[in-house]
Protein backbone atom coordinates (compact mmCIF):
# COMPACT_ATOMS: atom_id res chain seq x y z
CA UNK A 1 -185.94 36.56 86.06
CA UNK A 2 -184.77 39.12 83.34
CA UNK A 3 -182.24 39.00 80.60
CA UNK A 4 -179.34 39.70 83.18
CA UNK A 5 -180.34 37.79 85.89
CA UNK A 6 -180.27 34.54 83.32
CA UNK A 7 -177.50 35.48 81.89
CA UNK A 8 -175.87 35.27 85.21
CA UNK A 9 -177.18 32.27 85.98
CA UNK A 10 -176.33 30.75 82.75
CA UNK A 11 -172.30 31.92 83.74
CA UNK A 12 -172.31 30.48 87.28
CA UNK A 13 -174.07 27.25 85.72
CA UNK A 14 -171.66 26.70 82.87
CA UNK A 15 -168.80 28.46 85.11
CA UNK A 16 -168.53 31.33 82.11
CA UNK A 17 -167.52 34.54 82.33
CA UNK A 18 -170.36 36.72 82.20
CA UNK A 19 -169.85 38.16 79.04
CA UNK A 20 -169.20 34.58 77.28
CA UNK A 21 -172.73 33.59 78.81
CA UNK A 22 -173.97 36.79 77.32
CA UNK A 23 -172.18 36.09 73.76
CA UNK A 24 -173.50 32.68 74.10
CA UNK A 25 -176.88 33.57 74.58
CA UNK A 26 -177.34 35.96 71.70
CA UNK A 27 -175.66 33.77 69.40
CA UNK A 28 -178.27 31.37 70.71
CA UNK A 29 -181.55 33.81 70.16
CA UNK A 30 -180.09 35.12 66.88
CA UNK A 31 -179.46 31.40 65.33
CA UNK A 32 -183.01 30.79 66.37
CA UNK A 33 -184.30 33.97 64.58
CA UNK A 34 -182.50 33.39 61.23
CA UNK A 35 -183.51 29.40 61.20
CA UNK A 36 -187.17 30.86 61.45
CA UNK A 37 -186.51 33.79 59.56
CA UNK A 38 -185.79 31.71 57.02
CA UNK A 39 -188.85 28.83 57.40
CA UNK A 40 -187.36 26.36 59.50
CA UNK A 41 -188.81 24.38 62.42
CA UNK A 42 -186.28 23.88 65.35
CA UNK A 43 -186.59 20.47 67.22
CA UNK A 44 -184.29 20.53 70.38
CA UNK A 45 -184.85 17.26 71.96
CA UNK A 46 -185.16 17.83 75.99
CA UNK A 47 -186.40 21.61 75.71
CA UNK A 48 -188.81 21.80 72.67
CA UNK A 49 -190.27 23.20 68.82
CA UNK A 50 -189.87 26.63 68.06
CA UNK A 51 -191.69 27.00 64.78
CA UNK A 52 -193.23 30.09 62.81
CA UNK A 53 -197.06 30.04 63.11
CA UNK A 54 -199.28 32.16 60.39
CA UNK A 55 -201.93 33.95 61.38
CA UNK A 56 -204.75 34.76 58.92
CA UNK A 57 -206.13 37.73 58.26
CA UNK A 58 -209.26 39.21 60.20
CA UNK A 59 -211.96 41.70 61.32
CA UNK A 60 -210.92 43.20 64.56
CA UNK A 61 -212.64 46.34 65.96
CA UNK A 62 -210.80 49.69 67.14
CA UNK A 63 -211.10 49.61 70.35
CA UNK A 64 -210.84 53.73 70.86
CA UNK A 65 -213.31 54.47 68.20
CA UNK A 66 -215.23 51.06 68.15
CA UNK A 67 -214.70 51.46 64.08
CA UNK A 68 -214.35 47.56 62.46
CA UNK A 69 -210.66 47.26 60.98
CA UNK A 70 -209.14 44.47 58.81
CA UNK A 71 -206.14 42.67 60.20
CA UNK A 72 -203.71 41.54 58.32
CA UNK A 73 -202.64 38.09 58.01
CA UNK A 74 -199.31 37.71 59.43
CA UNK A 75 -196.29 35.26 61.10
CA UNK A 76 -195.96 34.54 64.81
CA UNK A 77 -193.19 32.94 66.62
CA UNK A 78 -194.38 30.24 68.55
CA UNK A 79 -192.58 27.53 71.00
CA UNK A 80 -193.74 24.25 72.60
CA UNK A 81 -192.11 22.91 75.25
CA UNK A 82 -191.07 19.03 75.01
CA UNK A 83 -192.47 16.53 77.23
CA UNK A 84 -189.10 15.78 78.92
CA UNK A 85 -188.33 19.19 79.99
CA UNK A 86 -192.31 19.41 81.39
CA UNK A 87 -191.89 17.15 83.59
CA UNK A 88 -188.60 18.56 85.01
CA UNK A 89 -190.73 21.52 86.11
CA UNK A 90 -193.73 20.35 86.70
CA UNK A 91 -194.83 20.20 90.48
CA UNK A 92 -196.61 16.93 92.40
């Protein structure tokens, strides 16, 4: 499923218009990037964590010119899903 095809699915489920799904769900994504933008942790109870992981700096190797390079340390965006919502999708 891409961007469309959820948005779409997110109008017939909520009976929006497709556009208000599509507001909706950027005003969703871009709350979410300013909360961790700005060092929060977001708890949603039912769906999950998204939180902003660092990474620390390391050796890494070019892998075109097999030359060692240093890697920067640097933030990742990371979600876990909650346990609720696993077992929603999970299959027995």
């Amino acid at each position: 499923m891409n961007k469309k095809q959820f948005i779409k699915a997110l109008a017939d489920k909520a009976n929006f218009t497709q556009k208000d799904a599509g507001i909706a769900f950027e005003a969703f994504a871009s709350t979410i990037a300013e909360a961790l933008k700005a060092g929060e942790k977001i708890c949603i109870d039912g769906f999950g964590t998204f939180e902003l992981k660092k990474r620390e700096s390391r050796e890494g190797i070019n892998p075109k010119t097999k030359e060692k390079i240093s890697i920067p340390s640097s933030y990742c965006p990371t979600f876990k899903f909650g346990a609720s919502f696993k077992s929603l999708v999970t299959k027995e």
